[in-house]
N, C-alpha and C. Protein backbone atom coordinates (compact mmCIF):
# COMPACT_ATOMS: atom_id res chain seq x y z
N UNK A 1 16.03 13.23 -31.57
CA UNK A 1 15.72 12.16 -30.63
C UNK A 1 14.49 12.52 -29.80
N UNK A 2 14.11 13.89 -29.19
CA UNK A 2 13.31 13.98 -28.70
C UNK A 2 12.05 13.56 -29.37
N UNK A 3 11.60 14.10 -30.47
CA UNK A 3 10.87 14.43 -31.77
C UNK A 3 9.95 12.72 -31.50
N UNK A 4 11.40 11.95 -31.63
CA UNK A 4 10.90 10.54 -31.75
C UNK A 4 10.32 9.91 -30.34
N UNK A 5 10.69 10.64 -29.20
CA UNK A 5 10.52 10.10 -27.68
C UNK A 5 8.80 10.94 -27.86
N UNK A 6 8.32 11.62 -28.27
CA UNK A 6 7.39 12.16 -28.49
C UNK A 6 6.31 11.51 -29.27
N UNK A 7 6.79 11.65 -30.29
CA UNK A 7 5.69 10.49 -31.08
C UNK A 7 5.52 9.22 -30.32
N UNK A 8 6.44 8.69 -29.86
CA UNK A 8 5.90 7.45 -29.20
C UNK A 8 5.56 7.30 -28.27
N UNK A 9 5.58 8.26 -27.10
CA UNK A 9 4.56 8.35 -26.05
C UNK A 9 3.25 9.10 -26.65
N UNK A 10 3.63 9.57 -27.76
CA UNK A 10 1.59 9.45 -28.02
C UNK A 10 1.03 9.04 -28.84
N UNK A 11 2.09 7.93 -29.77
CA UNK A 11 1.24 6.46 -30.11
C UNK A 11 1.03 5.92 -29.21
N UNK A 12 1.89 5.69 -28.03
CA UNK A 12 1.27 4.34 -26.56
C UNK A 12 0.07 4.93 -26.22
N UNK A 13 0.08 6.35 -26.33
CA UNK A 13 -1.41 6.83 -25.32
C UNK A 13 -2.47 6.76 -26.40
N UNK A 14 -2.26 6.91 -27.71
CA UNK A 14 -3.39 6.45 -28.61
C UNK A 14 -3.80 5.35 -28.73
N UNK A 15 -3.01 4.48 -28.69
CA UNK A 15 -3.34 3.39 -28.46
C UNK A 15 -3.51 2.31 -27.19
N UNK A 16 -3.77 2.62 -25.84
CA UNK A 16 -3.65 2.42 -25.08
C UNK A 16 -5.44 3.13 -24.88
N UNK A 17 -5.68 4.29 -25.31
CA UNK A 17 -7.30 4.72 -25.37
C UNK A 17 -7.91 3.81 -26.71
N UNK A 18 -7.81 3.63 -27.58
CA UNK A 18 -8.10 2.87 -28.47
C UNK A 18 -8.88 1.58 -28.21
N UNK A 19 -7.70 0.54 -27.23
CA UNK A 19 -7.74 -0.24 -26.60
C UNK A 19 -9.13 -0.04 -25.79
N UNK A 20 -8.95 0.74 -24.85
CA UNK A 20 -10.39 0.91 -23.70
C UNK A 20 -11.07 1.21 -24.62
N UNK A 21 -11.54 2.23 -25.46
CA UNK A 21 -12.60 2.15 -26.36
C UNK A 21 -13.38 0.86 -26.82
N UNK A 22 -12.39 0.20 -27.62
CA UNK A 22 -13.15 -1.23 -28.22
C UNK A 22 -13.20 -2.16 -26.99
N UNK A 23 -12.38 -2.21 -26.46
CA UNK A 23 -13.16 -3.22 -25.15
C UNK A 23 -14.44 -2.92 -24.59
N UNK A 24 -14.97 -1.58 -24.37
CA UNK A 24 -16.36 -1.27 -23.97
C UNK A 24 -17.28 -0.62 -25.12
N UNK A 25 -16.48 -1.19 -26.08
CA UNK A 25 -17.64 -0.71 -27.25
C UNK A 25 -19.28 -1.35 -27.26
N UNK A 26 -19.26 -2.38 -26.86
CA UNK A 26 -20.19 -3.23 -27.28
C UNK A 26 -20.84 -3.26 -25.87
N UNK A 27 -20.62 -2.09 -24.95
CA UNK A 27 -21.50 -2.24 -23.90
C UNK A 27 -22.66 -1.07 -23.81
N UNK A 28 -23.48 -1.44 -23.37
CA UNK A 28 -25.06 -0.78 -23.31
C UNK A 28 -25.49 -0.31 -22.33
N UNK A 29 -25.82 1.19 -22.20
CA UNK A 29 -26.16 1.52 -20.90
C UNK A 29 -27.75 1.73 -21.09
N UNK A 30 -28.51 0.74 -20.60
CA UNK A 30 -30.01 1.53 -20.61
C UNK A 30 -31.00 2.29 -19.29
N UNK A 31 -31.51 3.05 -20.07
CA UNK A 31 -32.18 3.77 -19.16
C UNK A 31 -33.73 3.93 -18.80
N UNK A 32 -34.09 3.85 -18.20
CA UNK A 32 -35.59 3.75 -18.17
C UNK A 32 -36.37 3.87 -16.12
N UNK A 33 -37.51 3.42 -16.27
CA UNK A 33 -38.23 3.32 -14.69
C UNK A 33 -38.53 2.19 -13.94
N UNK A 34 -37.28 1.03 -14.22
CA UNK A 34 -37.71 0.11 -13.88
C UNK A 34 -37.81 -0.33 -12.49
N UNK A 35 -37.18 0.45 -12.10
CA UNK A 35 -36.51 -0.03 -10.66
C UNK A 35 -37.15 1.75 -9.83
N UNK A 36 -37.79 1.52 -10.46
CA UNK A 36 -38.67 2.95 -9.11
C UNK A 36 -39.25 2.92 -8.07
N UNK A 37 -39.47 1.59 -8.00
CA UNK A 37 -38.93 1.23 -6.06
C UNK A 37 -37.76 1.25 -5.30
N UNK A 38 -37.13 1.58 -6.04
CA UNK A 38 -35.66 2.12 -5.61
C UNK A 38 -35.19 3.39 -5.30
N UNK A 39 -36.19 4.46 -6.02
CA UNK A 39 -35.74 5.41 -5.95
C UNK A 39 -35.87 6.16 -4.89
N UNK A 40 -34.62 7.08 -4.51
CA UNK A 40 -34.63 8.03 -3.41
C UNK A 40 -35.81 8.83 -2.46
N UNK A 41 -36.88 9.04 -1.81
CA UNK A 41 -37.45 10.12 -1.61
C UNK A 41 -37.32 10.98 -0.91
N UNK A 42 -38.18 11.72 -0.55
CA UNK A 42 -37.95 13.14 0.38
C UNK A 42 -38.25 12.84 1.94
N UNK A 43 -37.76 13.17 2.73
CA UNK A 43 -37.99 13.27 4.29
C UNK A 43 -37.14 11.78 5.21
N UNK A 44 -37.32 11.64 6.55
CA UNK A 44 -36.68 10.56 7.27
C UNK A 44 -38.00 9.62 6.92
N UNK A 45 -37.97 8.45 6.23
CA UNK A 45 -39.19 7.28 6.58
C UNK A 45 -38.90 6.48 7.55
N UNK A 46 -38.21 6.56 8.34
CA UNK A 46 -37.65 5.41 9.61
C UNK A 46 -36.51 5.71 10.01
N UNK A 47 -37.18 5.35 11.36
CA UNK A 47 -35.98 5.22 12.79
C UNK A 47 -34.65 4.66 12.07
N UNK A 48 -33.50 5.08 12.48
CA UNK A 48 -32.79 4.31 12.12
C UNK A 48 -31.71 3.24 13.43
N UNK A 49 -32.45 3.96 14.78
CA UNK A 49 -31.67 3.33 15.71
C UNK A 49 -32.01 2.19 15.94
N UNK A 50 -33.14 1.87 15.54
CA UNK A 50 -33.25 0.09 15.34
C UNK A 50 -32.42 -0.96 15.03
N UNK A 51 -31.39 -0.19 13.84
CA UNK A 51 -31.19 -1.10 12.96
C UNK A 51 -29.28 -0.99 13.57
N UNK A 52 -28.81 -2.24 13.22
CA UNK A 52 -27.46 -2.28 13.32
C UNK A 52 -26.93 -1.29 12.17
N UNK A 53 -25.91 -0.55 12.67
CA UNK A 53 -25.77 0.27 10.90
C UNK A 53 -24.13 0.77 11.23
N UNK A 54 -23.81 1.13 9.79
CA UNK A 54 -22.58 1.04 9.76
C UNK A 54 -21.75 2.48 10.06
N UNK A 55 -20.78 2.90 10.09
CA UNK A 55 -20.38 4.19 10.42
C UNK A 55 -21.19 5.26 9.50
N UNK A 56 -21.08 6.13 10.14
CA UNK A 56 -21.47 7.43 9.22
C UNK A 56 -20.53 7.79 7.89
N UNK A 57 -20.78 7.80 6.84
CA UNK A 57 -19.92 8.62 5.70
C UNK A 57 -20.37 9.73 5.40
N UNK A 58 -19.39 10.61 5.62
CA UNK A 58 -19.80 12.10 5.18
C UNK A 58 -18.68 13.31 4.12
N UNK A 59 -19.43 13.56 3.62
CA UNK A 59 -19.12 13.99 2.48
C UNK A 59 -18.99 15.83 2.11
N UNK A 60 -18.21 16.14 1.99
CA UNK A 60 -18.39 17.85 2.10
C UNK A 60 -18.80 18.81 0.66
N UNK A 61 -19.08 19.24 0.44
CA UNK A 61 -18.70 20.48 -0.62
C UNK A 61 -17.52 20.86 -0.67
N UNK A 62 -16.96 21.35 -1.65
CA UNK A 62 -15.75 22.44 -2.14
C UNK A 62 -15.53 23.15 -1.24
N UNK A 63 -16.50 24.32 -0.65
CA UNK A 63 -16.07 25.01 0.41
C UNK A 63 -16.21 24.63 1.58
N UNK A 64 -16.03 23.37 2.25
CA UNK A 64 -16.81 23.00 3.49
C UNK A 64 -17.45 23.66 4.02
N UNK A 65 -18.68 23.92 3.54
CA UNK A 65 -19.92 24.97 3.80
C UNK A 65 -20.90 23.91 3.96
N UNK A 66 -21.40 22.62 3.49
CA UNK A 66 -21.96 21.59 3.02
C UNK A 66 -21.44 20.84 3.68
N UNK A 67 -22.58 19.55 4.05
CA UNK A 67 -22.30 18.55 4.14
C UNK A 67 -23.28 17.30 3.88
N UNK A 68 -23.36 16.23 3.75
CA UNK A 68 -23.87 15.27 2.99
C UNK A 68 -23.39 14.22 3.83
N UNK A 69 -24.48 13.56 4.89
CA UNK A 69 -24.45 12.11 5.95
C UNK A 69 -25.36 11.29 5.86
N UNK A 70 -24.23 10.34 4.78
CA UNK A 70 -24.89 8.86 5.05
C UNK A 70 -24.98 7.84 6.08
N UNK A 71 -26.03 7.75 6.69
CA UNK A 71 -26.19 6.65 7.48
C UNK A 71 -27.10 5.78 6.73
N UNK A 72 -26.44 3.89 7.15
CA UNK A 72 -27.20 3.13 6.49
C UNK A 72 -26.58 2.14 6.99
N UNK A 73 -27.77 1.08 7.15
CA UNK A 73 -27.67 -0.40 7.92
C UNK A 73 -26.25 -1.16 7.52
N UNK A 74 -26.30 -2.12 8.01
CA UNK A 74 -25.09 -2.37 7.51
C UNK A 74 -25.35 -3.78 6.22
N UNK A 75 -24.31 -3.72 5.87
CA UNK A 75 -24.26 -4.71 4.50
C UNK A 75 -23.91 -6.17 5.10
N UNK A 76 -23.58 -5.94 6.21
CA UNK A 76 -23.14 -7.41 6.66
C UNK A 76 -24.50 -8.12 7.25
N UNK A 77 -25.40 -7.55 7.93
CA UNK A 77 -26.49 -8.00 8.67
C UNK A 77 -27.60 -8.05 8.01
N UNK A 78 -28.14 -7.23 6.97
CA UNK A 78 -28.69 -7.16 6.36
C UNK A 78 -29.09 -7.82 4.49
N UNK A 79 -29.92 -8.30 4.24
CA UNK A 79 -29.52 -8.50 3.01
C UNK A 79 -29.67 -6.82 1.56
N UNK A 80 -29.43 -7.11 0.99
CA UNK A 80 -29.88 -5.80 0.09
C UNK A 80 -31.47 -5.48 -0.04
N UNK A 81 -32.07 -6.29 -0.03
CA UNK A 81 -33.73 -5.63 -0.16
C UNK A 81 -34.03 -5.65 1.60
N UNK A 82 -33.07 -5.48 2.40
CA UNK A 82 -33.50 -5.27 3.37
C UNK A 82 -32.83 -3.88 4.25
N UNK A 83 -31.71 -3.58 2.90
CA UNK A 83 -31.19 -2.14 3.17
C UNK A 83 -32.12 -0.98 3.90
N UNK A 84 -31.91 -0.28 4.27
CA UNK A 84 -32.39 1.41 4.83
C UNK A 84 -30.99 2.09 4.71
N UNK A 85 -31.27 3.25 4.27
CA UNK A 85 -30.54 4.46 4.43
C UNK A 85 -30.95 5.59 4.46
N UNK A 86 -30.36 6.71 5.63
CA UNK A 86 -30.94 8.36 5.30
C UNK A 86 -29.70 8.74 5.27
N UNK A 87 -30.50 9.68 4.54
CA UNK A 87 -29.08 10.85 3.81
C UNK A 87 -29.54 12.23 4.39
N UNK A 88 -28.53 12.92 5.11
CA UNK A 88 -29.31 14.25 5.79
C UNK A 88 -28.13 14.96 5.18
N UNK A 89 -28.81 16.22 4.50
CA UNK A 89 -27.52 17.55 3.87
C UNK A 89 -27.96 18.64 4.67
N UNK A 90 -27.26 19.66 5.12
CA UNK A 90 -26.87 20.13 5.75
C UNK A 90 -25.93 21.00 5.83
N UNK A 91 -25.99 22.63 6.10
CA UNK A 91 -24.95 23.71 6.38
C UNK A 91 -25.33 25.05 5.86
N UNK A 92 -24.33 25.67 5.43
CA UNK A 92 -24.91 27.46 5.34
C UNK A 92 -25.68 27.45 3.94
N UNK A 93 -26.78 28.28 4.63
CA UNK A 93 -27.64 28.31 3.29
C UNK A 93 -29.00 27.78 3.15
N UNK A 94 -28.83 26.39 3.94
CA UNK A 94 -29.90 25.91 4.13
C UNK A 94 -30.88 25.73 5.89
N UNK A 95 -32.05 26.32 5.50
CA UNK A 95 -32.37 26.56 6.87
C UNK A 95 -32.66 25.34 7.69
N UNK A 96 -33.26 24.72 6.96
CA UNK A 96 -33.21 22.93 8.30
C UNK A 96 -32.89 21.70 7.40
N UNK A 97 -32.02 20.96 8.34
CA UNK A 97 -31.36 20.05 7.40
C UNK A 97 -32.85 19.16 6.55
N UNK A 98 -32.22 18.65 5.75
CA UNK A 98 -32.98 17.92 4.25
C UNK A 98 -32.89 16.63 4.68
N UNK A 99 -33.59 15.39 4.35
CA UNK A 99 -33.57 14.25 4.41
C UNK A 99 -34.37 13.60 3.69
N UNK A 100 -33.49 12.13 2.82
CA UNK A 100 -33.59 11.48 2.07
C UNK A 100 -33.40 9.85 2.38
N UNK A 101 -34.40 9.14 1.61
CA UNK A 101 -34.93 7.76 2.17
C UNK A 101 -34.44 7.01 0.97
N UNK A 102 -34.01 5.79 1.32
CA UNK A 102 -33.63 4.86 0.06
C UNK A 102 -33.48 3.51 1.07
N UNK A 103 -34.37 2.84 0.14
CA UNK A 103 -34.44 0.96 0.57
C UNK A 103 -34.18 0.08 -0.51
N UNK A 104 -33.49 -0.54 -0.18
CA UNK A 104 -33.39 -1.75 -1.08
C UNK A 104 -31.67 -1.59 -1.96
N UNK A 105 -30.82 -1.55 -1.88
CA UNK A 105 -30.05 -0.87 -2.65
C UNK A 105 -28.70 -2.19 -1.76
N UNK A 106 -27.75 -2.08 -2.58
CA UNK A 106 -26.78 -2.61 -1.90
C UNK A 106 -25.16 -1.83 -1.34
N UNK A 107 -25.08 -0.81 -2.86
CA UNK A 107 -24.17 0.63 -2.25
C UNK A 107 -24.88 1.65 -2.63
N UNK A 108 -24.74 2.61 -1.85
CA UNK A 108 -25.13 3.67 -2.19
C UNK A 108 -23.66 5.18 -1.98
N UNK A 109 -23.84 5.99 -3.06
CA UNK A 109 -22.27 6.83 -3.44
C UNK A 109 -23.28 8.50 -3.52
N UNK A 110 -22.99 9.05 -2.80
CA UNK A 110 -23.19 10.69 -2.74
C UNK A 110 -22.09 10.90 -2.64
N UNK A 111 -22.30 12.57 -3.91
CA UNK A 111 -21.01 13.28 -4.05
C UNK A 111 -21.65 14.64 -4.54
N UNK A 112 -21.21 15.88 -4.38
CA UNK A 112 -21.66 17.56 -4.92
C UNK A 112 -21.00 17.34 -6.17
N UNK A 113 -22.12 17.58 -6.95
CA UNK A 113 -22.25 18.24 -8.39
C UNK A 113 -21.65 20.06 -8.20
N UNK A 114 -22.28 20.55 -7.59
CA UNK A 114 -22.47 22.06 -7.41
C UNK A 114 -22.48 22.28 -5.86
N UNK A 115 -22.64 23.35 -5.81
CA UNK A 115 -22.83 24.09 -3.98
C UNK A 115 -23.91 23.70 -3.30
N UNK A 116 -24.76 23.27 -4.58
CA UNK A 116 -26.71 22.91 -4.16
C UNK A 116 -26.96 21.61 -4.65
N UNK A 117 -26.69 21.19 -5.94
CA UNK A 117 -26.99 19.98 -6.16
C UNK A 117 -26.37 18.50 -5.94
N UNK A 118 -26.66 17.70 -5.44
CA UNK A 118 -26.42 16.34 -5.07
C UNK A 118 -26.50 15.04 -5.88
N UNK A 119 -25.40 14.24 -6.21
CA UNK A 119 -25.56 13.62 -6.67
C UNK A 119 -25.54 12.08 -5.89
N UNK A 120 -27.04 10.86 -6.33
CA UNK A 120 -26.82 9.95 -5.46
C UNK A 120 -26.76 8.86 -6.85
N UNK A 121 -25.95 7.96 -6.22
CA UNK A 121 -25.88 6.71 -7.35
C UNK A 121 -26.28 5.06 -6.17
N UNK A 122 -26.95 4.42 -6.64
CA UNK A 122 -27.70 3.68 -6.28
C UNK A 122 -27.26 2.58 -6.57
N UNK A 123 -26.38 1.23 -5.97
CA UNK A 123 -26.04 -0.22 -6.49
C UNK A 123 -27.50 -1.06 -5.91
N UNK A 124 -28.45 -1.13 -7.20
CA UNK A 124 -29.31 -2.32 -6.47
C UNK A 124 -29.31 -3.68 -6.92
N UNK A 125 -28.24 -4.07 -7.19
CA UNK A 125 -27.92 -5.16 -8.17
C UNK A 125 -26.64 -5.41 -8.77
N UNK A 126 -25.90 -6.19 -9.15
CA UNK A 126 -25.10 -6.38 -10.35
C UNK A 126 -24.98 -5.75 -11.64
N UNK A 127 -26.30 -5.67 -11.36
CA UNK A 127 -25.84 -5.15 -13.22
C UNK A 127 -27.23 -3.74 -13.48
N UNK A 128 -27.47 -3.49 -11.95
CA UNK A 128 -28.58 -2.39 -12.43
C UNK A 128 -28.41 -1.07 -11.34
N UNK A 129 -29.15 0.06 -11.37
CA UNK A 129 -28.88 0.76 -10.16
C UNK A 129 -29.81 2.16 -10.39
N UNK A 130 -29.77 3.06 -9.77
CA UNK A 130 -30.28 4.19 -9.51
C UNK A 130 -29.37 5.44 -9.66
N UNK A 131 -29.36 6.42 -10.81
CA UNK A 131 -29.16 7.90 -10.54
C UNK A 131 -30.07 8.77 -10.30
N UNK A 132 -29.35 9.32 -9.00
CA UNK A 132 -30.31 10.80 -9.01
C UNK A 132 -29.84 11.92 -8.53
N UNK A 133 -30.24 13.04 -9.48
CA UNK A 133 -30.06 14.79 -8.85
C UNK A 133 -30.73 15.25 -7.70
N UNK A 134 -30.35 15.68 -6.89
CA UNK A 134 -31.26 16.20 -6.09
C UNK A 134 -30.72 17.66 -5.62
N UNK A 135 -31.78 18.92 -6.03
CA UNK A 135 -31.02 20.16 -5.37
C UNK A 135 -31.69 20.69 -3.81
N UNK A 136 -30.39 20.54 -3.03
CA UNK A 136 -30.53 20.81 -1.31
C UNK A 136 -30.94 21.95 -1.40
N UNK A 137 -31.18 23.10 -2.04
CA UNK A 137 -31.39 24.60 -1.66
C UNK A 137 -33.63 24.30 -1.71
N UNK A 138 -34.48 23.57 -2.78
CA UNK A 138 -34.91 23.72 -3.42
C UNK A 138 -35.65 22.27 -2.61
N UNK A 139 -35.21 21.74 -2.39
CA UNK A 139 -35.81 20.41 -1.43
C UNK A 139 -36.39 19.74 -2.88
N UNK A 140 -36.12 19.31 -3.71
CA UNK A 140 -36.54 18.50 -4.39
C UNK A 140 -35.48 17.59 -5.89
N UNK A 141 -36.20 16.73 -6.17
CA UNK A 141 -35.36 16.07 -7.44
C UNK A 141 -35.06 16.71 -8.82
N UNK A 142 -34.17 16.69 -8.63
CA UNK A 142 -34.14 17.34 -10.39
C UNK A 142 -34.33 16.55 -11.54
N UNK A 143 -33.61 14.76 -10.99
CA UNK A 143 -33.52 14.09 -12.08
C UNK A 143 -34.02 12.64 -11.40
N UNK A 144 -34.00 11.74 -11.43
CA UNK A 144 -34.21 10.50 -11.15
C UNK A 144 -34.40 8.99 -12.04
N UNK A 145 -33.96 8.14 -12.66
CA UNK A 145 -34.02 7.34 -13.99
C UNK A 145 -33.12 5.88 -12.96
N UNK A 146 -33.71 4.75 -13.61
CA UNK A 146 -32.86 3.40 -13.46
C UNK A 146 -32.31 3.77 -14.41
N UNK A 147 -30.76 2.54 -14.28
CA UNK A 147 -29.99 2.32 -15.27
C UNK A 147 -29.62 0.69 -14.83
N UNK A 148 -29.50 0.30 -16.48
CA UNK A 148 -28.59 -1.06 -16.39
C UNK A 148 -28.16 -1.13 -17.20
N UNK A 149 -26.88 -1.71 -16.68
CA UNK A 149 -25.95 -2.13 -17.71
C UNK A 149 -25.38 -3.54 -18.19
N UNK A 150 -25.54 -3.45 -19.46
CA UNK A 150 -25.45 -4.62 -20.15
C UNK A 150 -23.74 -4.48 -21.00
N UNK A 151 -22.96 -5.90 -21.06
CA UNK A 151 -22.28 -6.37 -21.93
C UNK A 151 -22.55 -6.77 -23.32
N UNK A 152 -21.96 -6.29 -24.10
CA UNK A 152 -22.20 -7.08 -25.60
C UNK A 152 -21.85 -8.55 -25.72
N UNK A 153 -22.65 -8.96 -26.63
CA UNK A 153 -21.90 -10.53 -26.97
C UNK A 153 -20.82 -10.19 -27.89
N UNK A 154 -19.99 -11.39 -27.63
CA UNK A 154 -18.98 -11.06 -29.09
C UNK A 154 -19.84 -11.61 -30.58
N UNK A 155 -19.33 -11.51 -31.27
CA UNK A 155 -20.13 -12.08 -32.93
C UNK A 155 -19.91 -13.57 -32.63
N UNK A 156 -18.95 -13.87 -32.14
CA UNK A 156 -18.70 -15.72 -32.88
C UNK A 156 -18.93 -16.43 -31.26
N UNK A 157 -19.72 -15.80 -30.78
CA UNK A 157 -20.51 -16.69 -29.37
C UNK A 157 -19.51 -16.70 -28.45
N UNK A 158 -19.63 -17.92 -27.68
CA UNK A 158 -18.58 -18.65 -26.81
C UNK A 158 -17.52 -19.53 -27.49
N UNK A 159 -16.74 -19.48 -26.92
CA UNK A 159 -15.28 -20.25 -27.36
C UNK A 159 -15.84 -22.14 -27.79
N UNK A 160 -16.95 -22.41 -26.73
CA UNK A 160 -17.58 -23.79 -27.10
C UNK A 160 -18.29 -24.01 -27.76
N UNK A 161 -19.01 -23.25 -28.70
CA UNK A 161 -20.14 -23.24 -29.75
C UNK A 161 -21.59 -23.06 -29.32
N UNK A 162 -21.54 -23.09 -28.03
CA UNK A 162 -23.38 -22.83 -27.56
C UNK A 162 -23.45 -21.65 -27.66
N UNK A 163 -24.75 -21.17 -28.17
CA UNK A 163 -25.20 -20.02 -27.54
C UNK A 163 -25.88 -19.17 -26.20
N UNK A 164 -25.25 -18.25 -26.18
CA UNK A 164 -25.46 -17.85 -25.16
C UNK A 164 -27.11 -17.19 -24.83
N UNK A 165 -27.87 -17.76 -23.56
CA UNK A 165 -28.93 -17.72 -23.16
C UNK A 165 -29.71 -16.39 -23.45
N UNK A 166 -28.48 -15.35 -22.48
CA UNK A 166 -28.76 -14.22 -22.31
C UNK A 166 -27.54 -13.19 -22.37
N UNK A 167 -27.42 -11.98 -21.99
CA UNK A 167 -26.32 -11.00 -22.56
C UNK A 167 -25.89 -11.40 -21.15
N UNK A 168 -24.27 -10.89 -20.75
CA UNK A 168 -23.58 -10.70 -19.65
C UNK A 168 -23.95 -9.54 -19.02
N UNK A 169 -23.42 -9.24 -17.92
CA UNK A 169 -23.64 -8.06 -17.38
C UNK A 169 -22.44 -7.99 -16.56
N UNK A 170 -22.59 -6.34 -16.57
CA UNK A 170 -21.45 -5.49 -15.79
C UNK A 170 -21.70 -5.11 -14.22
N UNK A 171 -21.05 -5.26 -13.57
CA UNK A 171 -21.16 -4.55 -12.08
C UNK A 171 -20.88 -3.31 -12.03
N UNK A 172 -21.84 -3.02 -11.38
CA UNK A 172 -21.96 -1.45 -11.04
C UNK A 172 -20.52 -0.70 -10.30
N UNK A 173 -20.03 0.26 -10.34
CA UNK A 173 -19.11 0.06 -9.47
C UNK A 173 -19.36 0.46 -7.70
N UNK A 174 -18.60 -0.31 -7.04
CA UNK A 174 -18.48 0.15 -5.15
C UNK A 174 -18.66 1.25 -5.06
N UNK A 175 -19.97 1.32 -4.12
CA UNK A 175 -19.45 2.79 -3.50
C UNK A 175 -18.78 3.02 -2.06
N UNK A 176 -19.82 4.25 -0.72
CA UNK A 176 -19.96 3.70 0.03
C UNK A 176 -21.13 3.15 0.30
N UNK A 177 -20.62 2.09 1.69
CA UNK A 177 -21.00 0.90 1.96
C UNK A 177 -21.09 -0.50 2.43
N UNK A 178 -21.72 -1.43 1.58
CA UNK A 178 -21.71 -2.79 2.08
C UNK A 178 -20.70 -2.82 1.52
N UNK A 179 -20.12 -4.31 2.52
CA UNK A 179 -18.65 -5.18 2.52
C UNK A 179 -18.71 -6.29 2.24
N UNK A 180 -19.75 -6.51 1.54
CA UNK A 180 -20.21 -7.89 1.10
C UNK A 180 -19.30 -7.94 -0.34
């Protein structure tokens, strides 16, 4: 009896991954520089007490040795190409805190890769956005690239017979952020 309680909890889980597989089979992640007005840079470019802005999110390292503070306008007052955000990292190791500029964006998600490197993900759109590495010891980018993501069509169109204009698209997922 067991034997059989076994096999079939890992046919459900084979098939239950199976499932998620072909549902996002036919989706496309591309990569390229399109959106490099988007991308992150180095230092504070602006005041930020101007601006209405939303709580601080802050983010630690593994050893709370690190830390990683987002401040950024808020999503309610602002529209997205009218975003600001600085990102200041900060703690043992590094001799004066780091700071990072990003406009235009609608969420923005920092999280530690490593003890040094930073990872920022960028919502500037529905269906497009910004990754980037950045190592805090080293003050500079490691990586930086747009991404968008696209839906597949199915083969036999729409359920009504038109064709479709253009491909669908996927939403990026929430980070922190706007509450829009």
């Amino acid at each position: 009896m067991t034997a059989n309680v076994h096999f079939l909890k890992g046919l459900a889980v084979a098939c239950w991954l199976w499932l998620l597989a072909s549902c996002n089979a036919g989706d496309t992640v591309l990569y390229s520089d399109d959106f490099r007005d988007h991308y992150p840079t180095s230092g504070q470019r602006f005041e930020m007490s101007r601006y209405q802005l939303e709580a601080p999110a802050v983010v630690w390292d593994y050893n709370h040795q690190r830390k990683i503070t987002t401040l950024r306008t808020r999503g309610d007052k602002y529209g997205y190409e009218e975003q600001k955000c600085v990102i200041t990292i900060e703690g043992e190791g590094i001799k004066r805190p780091r700071f990072l500029s990003i406009l235009g964006f609608r969420n923005v998600e920092t999280s530690w890769i490593t003890g040094k490197l930073v990872l920022l993900k960028l919502d500037i759109g529905h269906v497009a956005g910004v990754e980037a590495v950045y190592d805090a010891e080293r003050d500079n980018f490691v990586y930086c690239e747009s991404v968008s993501y696209v839906l597949g069509i199915e083969p036999d169109g729409p359920a009504n017979g038109s064709q479709p204009s253009r491909s669908e698209t996927k939403q990026t997922s929430s980070a922190t952020g706007s509450r829009r």
